[in-house]
Protein backbone atom coordinates (compact mmCIF):
# COMPACT_ATOMS: atom_id res chain seq x y z
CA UNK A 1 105.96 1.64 -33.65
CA UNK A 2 108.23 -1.10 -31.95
CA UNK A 3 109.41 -0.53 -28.81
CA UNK A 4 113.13 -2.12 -29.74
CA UNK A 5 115.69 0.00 -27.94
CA UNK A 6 116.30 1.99 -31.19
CA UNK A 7 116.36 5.33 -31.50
CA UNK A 8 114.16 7.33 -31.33
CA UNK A 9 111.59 5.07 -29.42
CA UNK A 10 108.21 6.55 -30.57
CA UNK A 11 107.62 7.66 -34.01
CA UNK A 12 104.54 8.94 -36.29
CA UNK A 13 101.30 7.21 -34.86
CA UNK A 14 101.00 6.60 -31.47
CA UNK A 15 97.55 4.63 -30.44
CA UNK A 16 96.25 3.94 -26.85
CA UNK A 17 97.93 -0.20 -27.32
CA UNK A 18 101.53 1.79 -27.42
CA UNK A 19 100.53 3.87 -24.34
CA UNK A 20 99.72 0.98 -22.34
CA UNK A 21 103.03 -0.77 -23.63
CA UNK A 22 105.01 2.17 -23.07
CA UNK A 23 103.96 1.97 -19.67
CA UNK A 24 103.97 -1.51 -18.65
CA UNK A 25 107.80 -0.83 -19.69
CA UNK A 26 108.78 1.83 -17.70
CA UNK A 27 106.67 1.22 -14.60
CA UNK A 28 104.28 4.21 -14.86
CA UNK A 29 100.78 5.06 -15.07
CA UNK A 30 99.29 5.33 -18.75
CA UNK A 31 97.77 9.16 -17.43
CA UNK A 32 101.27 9.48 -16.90
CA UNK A 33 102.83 8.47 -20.03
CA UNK A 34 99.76 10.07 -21.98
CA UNK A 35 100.74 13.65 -20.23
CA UNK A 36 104.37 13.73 -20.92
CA UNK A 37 103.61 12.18 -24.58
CA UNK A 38 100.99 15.09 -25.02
CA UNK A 39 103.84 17.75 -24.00
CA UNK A 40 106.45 15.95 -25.99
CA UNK A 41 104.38 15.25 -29.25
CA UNK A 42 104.71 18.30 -31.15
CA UNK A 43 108.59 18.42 -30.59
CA UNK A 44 108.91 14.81 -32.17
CA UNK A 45 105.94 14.92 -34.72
CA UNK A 46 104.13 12.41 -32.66
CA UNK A 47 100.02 11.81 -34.33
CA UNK A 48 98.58 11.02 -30.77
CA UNK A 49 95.86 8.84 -31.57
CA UNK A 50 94.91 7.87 -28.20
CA UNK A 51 91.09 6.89 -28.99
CA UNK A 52 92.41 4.21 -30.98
CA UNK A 53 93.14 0.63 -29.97
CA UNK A 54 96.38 0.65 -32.12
């Protein structure tokens, strides 16, 4: 996952590293990010992985 300014932004795996990323780059929390990922992941097929360092 590369956060590039493609579409769509997140794809497949997402680990705990592309949390973290994802919200150094938008300016909120990583609870945050995690909770609207978690609501958001079965819509776009999203494999939270978030126990993983990837």
């Amino acid at each position: 996952m590369g956060l590039d300014g493609r579409l769509p932004a997140l794809t497949g795996k997402v680990g705990a590293r592309h949390v973290a990323r994802a919200a150094d780059a938008t300016g909120e929390s990583e609870a945050w990010v995690t909770e609207r990922l978690r609501l958001y992941a079965p819509l776009f097929d999203l494999d939270l992985d978030l126990d993983d360092a990837s």
